[in-house]
Protein backbone atom coordinates (compact mmCIF):
# COMPACT_ATOMS: atom_id res chain seq x y z
CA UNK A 1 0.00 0.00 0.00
CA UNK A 2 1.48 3.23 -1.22
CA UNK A 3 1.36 6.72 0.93
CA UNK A 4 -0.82 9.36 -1.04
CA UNK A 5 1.42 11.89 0.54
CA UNK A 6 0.07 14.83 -1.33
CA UNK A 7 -3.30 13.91 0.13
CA UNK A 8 -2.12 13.71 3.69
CA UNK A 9 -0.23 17.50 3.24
CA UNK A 10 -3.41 19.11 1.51
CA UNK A 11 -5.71 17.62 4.30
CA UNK A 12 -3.11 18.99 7.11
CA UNK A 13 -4.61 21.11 10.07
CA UNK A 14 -3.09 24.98 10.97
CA UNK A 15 -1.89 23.28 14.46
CA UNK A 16 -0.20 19.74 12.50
CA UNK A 17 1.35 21.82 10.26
CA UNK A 18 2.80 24.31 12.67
CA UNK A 19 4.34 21.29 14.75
CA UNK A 20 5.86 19.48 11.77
CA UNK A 21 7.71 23.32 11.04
CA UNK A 22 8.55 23.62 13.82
CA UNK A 23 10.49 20.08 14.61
CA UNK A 24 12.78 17.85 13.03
CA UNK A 25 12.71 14.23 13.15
CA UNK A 26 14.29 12.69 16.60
CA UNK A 27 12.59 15.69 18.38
CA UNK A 28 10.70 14.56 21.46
CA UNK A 29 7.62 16.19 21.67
CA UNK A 30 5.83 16.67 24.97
CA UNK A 31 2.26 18.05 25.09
CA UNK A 32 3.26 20.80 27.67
CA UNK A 33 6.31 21.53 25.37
CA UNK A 34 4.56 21.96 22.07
CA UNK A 35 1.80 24.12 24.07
CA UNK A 36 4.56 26.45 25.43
CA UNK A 37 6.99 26.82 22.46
CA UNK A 38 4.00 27.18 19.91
CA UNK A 39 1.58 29.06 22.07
CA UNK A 40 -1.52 26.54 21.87
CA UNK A 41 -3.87 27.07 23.93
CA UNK A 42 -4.29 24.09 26.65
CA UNK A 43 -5.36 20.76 25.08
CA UNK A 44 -4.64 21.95 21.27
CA UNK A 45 -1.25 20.12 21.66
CA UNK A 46 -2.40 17.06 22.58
CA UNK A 47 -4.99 16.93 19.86
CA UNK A 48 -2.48 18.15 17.29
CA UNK A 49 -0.52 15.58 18.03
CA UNK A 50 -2.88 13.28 18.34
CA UNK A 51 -3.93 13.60 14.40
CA UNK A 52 -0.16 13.54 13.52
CA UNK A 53 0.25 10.05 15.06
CA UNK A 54 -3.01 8.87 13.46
CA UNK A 55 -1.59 9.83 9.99
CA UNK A 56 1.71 7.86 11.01
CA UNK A 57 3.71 11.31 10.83
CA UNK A 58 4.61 11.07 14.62
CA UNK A 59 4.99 8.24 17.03
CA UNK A 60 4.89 7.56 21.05
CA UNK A 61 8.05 6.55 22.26
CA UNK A 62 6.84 6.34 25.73
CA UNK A 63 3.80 7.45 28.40
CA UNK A 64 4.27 8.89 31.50
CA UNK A 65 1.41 8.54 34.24
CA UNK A 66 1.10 11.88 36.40
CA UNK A 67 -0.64 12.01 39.76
């Protein structure tokens, strides 16, 4: 199964797009790090990245549980 990946591009979100500017591959990404460097507002990041890992353009490495 081939990528379209003009498809995936033309059907990117403002807030995706923004993230995959801003970082290069081997980044880690944190949802409280993407919020603060790209000024999202609370909960944008995790959404944002959210949609990037569904399109297989980002991936969890690891999850940290905070109580």
């Amino acid at each position: 199964m081939s990528v379209d990946i003009q498809n995936i591009v033309k059907n990117l979100h403002p807030l995706e797009i923004r993230i995959l500017l801003q970082y290069k591959k081997g980044d880690e990404l944190t949802i409280a790090k993407v919020e603060k460097e790209l000024n999202f507002k609370p909960g944008n990041g995790n959404q944002a990245l959210s949609w990037l890992a569904g399109k297989g353009l980002v991936s969890e490495v690891r999850r940290e549980t905070a109580v």
